[in-house]
PDB file of N, CA and C in Angstrom:
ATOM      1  N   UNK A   1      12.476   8.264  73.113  1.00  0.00           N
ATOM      2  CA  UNK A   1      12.652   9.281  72.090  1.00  0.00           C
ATOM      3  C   UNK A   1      12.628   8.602  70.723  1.00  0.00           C
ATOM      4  N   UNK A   2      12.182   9.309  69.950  1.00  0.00           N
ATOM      5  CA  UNK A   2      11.868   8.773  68.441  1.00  0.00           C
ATOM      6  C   UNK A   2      13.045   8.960  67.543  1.00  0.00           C
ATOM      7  N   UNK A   3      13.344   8.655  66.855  1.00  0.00           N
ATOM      8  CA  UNK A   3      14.637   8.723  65.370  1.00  0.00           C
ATOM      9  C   UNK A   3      14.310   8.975  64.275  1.00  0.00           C
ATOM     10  N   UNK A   4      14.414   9.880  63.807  1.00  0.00           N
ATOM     11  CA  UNK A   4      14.371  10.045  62.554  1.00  0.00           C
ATOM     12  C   UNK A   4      15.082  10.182  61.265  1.00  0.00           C
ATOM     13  N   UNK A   5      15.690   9.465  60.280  1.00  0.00           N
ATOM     14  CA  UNK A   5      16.855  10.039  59.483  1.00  0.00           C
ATOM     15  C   UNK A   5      16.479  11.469  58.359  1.00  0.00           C
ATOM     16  N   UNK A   6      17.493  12.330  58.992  1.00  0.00           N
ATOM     17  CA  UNK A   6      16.994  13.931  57.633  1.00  0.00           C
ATOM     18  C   UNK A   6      18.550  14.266  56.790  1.00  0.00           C
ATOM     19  N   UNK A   7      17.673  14.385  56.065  1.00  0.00           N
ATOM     20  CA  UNK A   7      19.025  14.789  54.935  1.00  0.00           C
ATOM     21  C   UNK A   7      19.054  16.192  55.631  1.00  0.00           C
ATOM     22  N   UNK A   8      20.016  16.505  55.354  1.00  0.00           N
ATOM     23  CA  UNK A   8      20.896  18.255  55.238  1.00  0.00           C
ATOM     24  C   UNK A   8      21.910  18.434  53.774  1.00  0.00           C
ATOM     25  N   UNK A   9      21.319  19.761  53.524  1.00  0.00           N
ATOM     26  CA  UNK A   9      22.323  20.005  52.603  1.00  0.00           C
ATOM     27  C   UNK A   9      24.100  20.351  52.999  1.00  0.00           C
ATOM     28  N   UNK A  10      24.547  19.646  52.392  1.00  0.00           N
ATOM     29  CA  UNK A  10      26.104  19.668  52.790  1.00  0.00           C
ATOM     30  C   UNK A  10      27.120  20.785  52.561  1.00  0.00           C
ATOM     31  N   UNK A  11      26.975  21.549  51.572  1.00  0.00           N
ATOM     32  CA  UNK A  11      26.770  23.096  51.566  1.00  0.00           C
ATOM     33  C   UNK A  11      26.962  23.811  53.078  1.00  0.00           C
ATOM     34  N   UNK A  12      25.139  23.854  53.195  1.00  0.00           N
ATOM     35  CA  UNK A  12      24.901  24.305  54.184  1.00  0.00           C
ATOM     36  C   UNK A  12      25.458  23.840  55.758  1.00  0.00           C
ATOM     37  N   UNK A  13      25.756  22.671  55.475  1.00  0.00           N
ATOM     38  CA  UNK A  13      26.533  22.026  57.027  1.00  0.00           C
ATOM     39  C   UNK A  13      27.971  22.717  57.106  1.00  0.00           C
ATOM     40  N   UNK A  14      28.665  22.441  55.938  1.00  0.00           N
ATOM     41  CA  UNK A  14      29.488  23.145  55.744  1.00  0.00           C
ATOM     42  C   UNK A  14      29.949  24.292  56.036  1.00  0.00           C
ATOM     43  N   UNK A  15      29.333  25.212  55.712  1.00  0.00           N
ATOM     44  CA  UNK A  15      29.621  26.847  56.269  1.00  0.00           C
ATOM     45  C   UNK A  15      28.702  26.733  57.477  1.00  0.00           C
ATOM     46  N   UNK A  16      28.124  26.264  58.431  1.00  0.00           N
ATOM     47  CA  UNK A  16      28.193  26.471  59.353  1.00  0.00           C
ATOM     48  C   UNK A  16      28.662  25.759  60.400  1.00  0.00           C
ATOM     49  N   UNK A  17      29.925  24.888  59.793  1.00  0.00           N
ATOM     50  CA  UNK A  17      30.667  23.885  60.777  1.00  0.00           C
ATOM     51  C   UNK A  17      31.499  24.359  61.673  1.00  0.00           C
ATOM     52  N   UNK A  18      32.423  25.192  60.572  1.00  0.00           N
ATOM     53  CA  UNK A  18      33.602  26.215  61.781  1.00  0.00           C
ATOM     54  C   UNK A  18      33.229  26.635  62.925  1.00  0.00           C
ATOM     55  N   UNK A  19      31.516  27.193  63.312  1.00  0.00           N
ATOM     56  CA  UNK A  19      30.775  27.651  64.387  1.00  0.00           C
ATOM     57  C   UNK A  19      30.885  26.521  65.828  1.00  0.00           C
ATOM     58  N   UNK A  20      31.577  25.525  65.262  1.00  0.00           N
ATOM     59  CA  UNK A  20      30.453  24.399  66.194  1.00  0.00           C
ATOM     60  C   UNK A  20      32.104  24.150  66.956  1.00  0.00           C
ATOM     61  N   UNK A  21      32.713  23.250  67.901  1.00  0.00           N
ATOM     62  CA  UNK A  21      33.786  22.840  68.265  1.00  0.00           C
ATOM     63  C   UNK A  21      34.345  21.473  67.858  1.00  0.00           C
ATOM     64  N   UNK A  22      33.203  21.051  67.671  1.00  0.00           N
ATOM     65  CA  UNK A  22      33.336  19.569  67.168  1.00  0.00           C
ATOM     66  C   UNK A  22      32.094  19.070  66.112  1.00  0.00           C
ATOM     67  N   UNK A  23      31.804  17.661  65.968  1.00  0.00           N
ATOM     68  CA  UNK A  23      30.602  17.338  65.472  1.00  0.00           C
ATOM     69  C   UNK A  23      29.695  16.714  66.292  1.00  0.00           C
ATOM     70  N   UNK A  24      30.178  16.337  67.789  1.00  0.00           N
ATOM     71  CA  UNK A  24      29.445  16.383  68.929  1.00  0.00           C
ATOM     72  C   UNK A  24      28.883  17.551  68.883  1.00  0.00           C
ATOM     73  N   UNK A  25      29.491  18.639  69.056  1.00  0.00           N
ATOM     74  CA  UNK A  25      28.328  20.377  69.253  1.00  0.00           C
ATOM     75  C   UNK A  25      27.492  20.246  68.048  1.00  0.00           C
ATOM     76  N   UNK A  26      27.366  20.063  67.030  1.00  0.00           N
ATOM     77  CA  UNK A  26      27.506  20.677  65.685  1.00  0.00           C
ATOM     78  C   UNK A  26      25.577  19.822  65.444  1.00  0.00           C
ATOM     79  N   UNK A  27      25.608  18.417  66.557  1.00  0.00           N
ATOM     80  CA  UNK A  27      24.698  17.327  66.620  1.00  0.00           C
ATOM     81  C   UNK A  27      23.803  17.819  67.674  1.00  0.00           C
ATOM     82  N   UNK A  28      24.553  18.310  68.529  1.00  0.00           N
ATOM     83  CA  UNK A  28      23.158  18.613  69.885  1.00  0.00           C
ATOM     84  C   UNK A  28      22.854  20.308  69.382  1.00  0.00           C
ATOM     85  N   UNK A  29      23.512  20.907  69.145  1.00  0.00           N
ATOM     86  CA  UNK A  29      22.563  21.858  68.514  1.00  0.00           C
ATOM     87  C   UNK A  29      21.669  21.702  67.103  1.00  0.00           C
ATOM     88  N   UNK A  30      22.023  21.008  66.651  1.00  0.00           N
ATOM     89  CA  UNK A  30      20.408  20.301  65.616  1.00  0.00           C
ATOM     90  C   UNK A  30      19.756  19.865  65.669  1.00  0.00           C
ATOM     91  N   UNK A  31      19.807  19.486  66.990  1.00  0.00           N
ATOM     92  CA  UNK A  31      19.293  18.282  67.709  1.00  0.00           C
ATOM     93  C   UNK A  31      18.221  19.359  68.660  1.00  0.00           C
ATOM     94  N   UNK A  32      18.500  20.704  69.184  1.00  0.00           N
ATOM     95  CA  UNK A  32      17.714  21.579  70.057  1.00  0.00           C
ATOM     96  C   UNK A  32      17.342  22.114  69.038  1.00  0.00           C
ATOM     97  N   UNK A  33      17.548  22.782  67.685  1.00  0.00           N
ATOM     98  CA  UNK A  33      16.956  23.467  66.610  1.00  0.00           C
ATOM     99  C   UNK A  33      15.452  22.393  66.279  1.00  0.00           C
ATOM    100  N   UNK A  34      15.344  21.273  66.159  1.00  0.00           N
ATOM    101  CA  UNK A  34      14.425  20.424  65.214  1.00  0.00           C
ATOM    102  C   UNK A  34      13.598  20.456  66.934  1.00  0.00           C
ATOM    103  N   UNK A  35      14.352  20.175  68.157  1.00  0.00           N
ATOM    104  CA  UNK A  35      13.127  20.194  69.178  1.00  0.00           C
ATOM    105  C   UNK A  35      12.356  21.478  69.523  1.00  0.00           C
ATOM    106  N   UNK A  36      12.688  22.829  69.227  1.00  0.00           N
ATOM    107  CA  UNK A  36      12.046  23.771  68.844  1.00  0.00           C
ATOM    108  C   UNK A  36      11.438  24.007  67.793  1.00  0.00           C
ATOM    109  N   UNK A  37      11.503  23.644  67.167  1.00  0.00           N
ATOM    110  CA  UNK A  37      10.438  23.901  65.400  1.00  0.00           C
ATOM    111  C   UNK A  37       9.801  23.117  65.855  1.00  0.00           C
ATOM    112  N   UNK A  38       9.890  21.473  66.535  1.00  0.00           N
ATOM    113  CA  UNK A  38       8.805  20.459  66.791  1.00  0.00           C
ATOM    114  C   UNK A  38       7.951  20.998  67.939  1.00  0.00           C
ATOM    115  N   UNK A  39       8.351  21.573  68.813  1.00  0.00           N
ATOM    116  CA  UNK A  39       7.239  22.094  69.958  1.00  0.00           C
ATOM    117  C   UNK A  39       6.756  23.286  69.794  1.00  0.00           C
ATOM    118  N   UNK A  40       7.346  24.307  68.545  1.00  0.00           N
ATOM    119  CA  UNK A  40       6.384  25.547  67.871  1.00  0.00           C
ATOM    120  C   UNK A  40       5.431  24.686  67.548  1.00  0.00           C
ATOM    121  N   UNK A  41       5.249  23.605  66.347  1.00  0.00           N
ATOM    122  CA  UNK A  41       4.475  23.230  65.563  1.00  0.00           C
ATOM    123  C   UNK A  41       3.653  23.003  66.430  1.00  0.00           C
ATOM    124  N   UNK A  42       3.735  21.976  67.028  1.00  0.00           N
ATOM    125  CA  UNK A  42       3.181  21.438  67.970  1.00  0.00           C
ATOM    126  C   UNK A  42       1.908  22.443  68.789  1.00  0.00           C
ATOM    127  N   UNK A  43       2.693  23.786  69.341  1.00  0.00           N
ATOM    128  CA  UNK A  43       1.564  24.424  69.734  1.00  0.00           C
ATOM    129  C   UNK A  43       0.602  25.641  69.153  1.00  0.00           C
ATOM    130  N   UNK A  44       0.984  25.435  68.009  1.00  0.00           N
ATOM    131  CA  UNK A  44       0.423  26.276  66.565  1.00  0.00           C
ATOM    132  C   UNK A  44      -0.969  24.986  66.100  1.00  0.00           C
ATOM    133  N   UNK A  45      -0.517  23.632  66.233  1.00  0.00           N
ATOM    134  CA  UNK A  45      -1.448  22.853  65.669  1.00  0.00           C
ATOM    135  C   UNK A  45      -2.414  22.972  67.190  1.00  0.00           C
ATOM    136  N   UNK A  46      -2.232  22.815  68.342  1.00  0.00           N
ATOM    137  CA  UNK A  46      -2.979  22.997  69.487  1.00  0.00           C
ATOM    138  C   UNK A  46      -4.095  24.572  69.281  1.00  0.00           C
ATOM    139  N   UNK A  47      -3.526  25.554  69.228  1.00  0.00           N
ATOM    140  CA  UNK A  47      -4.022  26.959  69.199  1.00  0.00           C
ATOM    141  C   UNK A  47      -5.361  26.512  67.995  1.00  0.00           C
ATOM    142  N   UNK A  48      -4.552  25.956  66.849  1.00  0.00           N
ATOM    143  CA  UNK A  48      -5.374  25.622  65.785  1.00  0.00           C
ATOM    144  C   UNK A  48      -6.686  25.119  65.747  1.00  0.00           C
ATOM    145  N   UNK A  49      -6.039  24.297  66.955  1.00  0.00           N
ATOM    146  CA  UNK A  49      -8.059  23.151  67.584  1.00  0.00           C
ATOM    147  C   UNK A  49      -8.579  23.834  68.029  1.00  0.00           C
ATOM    148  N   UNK A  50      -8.166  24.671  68.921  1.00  0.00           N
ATOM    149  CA  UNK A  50      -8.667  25.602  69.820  1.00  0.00           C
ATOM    150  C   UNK A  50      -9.850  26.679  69.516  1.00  0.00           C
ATOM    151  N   UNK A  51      -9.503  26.812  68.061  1.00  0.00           N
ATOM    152  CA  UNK A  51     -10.108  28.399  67.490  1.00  0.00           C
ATOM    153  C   UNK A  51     -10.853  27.572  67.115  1.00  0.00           C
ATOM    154  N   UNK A  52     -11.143  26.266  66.319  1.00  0.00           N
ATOM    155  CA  UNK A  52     -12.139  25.675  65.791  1.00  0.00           C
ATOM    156  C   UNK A  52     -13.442  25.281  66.433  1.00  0.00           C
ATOM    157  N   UNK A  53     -13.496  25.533  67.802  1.00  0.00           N
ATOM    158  CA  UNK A  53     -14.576  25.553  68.732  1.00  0.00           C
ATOM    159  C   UNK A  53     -14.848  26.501  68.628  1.00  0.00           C
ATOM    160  N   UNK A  54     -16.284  26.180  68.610  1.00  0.00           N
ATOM    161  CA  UNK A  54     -17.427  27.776  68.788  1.00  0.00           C
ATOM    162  C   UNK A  54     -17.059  28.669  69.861  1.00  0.00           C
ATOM    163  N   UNK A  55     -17.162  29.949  70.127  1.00  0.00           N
ATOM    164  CA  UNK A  55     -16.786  31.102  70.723  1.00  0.00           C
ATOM    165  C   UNK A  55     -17.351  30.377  72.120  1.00  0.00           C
ATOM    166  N   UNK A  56     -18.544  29.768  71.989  1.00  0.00           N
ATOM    167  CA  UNK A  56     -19.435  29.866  73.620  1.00  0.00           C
ATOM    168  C   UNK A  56     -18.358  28.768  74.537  1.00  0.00           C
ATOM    169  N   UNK A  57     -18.288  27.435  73.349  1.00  0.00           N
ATOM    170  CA  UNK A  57     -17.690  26.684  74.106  1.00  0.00           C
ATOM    171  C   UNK A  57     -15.826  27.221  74.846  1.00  0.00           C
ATOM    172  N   UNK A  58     -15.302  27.843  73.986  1.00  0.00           N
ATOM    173  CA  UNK A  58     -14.025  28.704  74.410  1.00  0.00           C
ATOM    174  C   UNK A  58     -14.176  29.190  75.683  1.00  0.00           C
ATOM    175  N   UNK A  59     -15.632  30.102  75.461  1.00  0.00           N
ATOM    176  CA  UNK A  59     -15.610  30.966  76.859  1.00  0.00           C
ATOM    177  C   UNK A  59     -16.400  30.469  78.100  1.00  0.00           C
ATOM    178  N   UNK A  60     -16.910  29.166  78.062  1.00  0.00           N
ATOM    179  CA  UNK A  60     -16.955  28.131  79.087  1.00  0.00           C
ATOM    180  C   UNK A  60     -16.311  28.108  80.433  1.00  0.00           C
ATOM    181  N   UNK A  61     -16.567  28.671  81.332  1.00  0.00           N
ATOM    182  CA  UNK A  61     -15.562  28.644  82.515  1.00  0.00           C
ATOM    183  C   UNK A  61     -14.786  29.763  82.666  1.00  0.00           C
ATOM    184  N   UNK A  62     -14.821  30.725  82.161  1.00  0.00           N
ATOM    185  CA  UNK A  62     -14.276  31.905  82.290  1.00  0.00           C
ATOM    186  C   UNK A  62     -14.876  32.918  83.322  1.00  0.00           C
ATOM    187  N   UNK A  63     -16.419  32.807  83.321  1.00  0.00           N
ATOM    188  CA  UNK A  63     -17.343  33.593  84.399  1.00  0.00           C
ATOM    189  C   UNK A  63     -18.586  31.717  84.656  1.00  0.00           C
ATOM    190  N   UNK A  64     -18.448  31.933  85.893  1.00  0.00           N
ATOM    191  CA  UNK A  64     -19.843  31.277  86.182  1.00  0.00           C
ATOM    192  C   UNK A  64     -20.902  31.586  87.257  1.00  0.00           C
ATOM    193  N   UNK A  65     -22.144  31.268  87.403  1.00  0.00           N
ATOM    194  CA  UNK A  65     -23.042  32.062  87.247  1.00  0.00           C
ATOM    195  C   UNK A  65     -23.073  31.424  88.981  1.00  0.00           C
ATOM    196  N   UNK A  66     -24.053  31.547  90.138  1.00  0.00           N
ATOM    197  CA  UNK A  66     -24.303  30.947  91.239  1.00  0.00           C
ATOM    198  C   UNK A  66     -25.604  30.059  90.740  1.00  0.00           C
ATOM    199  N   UNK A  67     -25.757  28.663  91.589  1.00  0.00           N
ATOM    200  CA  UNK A  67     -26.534  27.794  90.926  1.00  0.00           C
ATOM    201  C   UNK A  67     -27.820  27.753  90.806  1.00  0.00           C
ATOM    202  N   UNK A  68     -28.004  28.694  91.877  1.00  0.00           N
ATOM    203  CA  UNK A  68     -29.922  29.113  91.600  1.00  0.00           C
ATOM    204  C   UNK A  68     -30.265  30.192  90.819  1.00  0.00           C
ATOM    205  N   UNK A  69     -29.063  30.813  90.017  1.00  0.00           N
ATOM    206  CA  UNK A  69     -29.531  31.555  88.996  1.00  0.00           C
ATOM    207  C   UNK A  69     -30.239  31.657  87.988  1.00  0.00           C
ATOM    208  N   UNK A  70     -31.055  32.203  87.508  1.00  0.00           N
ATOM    209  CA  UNK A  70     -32.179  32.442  86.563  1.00  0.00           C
ATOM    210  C   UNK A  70     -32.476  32.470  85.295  1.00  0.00           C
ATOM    211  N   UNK A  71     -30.936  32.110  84.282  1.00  0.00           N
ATOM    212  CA  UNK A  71     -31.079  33.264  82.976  1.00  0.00           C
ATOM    213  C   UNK A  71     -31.903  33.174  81.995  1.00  0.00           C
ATOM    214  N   UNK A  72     -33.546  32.792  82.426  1.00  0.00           N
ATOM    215  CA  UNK A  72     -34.778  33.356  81.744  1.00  0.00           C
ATOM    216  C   UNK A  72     -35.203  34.298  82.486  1.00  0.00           C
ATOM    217  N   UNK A  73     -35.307  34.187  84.086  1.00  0.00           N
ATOM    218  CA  UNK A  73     -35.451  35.550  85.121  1.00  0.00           C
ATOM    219  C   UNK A  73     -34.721  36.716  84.552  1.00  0.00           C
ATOM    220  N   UNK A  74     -33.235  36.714  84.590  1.00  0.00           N
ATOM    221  CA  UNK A  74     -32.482  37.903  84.033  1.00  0.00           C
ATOM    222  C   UNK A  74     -32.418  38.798  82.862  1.00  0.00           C
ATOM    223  N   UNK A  75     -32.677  37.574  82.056  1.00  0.00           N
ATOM    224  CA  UNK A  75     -33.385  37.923  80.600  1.00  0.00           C
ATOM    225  C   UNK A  75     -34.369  38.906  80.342  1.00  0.00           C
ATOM    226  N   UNK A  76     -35.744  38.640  81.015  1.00  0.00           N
ATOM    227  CA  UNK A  76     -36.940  39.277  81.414  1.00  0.00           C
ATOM    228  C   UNK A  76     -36.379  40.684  82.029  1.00  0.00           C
ATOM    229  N   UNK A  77     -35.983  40.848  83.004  1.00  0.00           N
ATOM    230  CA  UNK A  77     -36.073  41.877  83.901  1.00  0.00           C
ATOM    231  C   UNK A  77     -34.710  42.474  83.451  1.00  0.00           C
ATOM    232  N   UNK A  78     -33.835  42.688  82.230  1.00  0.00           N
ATOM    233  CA  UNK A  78     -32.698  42.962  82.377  1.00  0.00           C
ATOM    234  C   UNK A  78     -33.406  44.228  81.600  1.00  0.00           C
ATOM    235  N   UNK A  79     -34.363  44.429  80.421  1.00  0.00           N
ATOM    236  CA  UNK A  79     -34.996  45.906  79.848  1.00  0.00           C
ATOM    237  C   UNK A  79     -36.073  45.978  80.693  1.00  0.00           C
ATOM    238  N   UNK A  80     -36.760  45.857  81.632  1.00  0.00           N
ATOM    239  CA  UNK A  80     -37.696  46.319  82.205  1.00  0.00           C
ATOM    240  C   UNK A  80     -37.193  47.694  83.045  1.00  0.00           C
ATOM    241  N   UNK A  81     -35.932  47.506  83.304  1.00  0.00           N
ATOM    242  CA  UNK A  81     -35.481  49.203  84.112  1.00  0.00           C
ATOM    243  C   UNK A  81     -35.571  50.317  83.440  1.00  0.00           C
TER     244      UNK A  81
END
């Protein structure tokens, strides 16, 4: 696991200390707050790559075709009906 040092405003620690039982609680719940904002981000920057691929490549594997299929045959004969 990685370390990081973050300031907090002391204010703000403040009025929400009484909430906590100790400063053991007060640490692992800031500690689950920053690992949720880090694994939102996290899959907001993923979604992000995601959209940046062209539509065809996205929809890659979603339907596939059988391997002796044609699609210049299908092409042709799909307005001929």
């Amino acid at each position: 696991m990685c370390t990081y040092n973050i300031s907090v405003n002391d204010t703000v620690i403040e009025t929400i200390r009484p909430a906590f039982e100790d400063e053991k609680a007060l640490e692992q719940w800031l500690q689950r707050q920053m690992d949720m904002i880090l694994i939102e981000f996290a899959a907001r920057q993923k979604a992000s790559v995601v959209r940046k691929q062209p539509l065809s490549q996205r929809l890659r594997g979603i339907a596939t075709a059988p391997k002796d299929f044609d699609y210049k045959e299908e092409l042709a004969n799909r307005y001929e009906a």
